[in-house]
Protein backbone atom coordinates (compact mmCIF):
# COMPACT_ATOMS: atom_id res chain seq x y z
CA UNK A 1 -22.10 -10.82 1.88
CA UNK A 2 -20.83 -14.08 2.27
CA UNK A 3 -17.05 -15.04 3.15
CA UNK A 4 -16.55 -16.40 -0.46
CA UNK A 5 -18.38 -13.05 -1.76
CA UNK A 6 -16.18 -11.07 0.16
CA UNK A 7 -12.80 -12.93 -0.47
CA UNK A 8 -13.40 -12.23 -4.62
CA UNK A 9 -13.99 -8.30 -3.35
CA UNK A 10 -11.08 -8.51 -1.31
CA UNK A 11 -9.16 -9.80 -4.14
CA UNK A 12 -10.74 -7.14 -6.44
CA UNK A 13 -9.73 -4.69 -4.59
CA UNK A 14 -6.30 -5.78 -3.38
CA UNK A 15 -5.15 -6.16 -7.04
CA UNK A 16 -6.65 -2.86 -8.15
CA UNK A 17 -4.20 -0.98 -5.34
CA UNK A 18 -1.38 -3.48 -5.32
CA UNK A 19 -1.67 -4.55 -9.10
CA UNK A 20 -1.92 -7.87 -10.27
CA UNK A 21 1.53 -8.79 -10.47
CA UNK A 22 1.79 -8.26 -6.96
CA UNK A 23 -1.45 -9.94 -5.97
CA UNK A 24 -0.68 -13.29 -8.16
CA UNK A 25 3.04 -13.36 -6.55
CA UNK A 26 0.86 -13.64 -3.29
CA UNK A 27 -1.17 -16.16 -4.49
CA UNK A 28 1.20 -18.47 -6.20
CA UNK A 29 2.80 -19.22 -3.52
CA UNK A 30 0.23 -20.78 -1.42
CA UNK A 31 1.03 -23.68 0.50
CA UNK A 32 -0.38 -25.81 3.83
CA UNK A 33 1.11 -22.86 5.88
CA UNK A 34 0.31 -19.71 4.31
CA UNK A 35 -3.07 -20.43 2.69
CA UNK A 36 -5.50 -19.40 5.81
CA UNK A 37 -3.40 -16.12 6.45
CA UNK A 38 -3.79 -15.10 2.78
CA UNK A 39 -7.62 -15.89 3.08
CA UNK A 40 -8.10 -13.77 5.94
CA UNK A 41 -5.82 -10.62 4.41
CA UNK A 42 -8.10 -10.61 1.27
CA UNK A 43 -11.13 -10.85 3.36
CA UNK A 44 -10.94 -8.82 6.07
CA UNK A 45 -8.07 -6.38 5.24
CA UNK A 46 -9.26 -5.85 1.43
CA UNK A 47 -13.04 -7.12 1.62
CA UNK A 48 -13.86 -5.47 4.21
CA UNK A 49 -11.79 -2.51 5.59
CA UNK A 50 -10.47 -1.24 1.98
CA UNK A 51 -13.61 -1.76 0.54
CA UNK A 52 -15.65 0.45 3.04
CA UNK A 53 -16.95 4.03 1.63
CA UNK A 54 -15.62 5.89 4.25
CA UNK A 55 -12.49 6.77 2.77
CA UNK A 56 -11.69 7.20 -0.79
CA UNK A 57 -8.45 4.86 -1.29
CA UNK A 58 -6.33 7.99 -1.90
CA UNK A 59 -6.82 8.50 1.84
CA UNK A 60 -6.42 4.82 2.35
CA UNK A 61 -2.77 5.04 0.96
CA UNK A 62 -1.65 8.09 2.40
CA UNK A 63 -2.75 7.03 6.24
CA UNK A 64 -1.77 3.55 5.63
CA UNK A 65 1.76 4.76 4.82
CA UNK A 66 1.91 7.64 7.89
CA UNK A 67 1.49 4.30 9.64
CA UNK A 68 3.59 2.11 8.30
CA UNK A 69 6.35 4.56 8.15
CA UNK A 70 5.37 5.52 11.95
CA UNK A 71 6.17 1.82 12.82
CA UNK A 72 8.89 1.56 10.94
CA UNK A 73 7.70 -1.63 8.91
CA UNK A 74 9.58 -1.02 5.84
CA UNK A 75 8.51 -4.27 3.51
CA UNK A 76 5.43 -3.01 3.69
CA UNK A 77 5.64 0.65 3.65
CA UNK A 78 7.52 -0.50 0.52
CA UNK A 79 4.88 -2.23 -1.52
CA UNK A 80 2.57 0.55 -0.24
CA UNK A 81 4.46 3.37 -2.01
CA UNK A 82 4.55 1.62 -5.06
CA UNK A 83 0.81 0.76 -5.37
CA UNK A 84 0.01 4.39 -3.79
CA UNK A 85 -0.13 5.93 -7.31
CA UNK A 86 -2.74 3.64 -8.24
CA UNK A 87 -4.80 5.61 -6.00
CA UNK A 88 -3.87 8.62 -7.52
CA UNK A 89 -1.76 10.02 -4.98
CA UNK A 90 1.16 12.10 -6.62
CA UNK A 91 4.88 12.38 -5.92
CA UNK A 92 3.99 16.04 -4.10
CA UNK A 93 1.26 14.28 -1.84
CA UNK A 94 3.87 11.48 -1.24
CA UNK A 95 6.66 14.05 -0.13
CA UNK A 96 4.60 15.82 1.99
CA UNK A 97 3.72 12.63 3.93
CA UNK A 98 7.06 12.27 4.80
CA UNK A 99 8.02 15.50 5.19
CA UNK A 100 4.43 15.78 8.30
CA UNK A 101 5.55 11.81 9.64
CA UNK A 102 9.46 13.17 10.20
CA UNK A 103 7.32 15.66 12.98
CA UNK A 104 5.26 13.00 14.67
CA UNK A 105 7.12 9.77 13.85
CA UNK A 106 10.87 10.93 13.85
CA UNK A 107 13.20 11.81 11.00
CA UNK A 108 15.50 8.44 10.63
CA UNK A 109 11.99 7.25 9.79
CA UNK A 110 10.91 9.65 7.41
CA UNK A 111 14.78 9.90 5.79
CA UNK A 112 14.40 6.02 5.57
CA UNK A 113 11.08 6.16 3.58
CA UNK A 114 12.56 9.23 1.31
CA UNK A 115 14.99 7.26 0.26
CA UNK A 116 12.59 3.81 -0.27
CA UNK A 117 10.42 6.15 -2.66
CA UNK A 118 13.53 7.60 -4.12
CA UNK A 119 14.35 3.71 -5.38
CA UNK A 120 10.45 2.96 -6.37
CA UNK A 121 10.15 6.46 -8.23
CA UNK A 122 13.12 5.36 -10.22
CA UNK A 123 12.16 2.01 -10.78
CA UNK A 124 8.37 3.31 -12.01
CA UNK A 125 10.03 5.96 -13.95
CA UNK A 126 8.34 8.69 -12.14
CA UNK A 127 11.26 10.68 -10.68
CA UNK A 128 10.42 13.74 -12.71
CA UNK A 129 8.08 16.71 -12.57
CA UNK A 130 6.27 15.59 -15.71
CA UNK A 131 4.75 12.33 -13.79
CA UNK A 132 3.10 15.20 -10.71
């Protein structure tokens, strides 16, 4: 696969788990400054790493977030919740997370991402039992 090849997978890929509203955001706004570093996250971090068959993207999301929540980067963790059920993890899967990070990466961390999904539930409409 060649870089162009795997830029369209990477793009493939990063708008089937982040959406497409997300992914064109990204996109419009490229410029002289940000144009390389949006090349390279669509080729290498969604062309190549997401798009390996080692891990089904339901695993993807959930140790992507134990991570990002473990490092505390919280604009990310944030989009990463809210594409996470396009993998098909649920609301029960997504509490548990937080509930096995607040053992191994602290509980501010895990109370701060319980209350980020808290926000993105409501805003997705998913904050009841029927949406499991």
């Amino acid at each position: 696969m060649d870089d162009k090849e795997r830029y369209q997978q990477g793009i493939k890929v990063r708008t089937e788990v982040l959406g497409e509203k997300h992914v064109n955001a990204s996109l419009t706004k490229l410029n002289e400054f940000n144009t390389d570093f949006q090349d390279f996250i669509s080729r290498y971090a969604w062309g190549e790493v997401w798009s390996r068959p080692g891990l089904s993207r339901h695993t993807r999301s959930l140790v992507t977030m134990a991570i990002l929540l473990s490092l505390g980067r919280e604009a990310e963790l944030r989009m990463h919740i809210r594409a996470c059920f396009n993998n098909g993890v649920t609301r029960d899967e997504l509490k548990e997370l937080f509930l096995h990070c607040s053992l191994y990466a602290g509980l501010p961390a895990s109370n701060a991402a319980m209350h980020m999904a808290e926000e993105i539930l409501a805003e997705l409409n998913l904050n009841s039992s029927n949406n499991e």
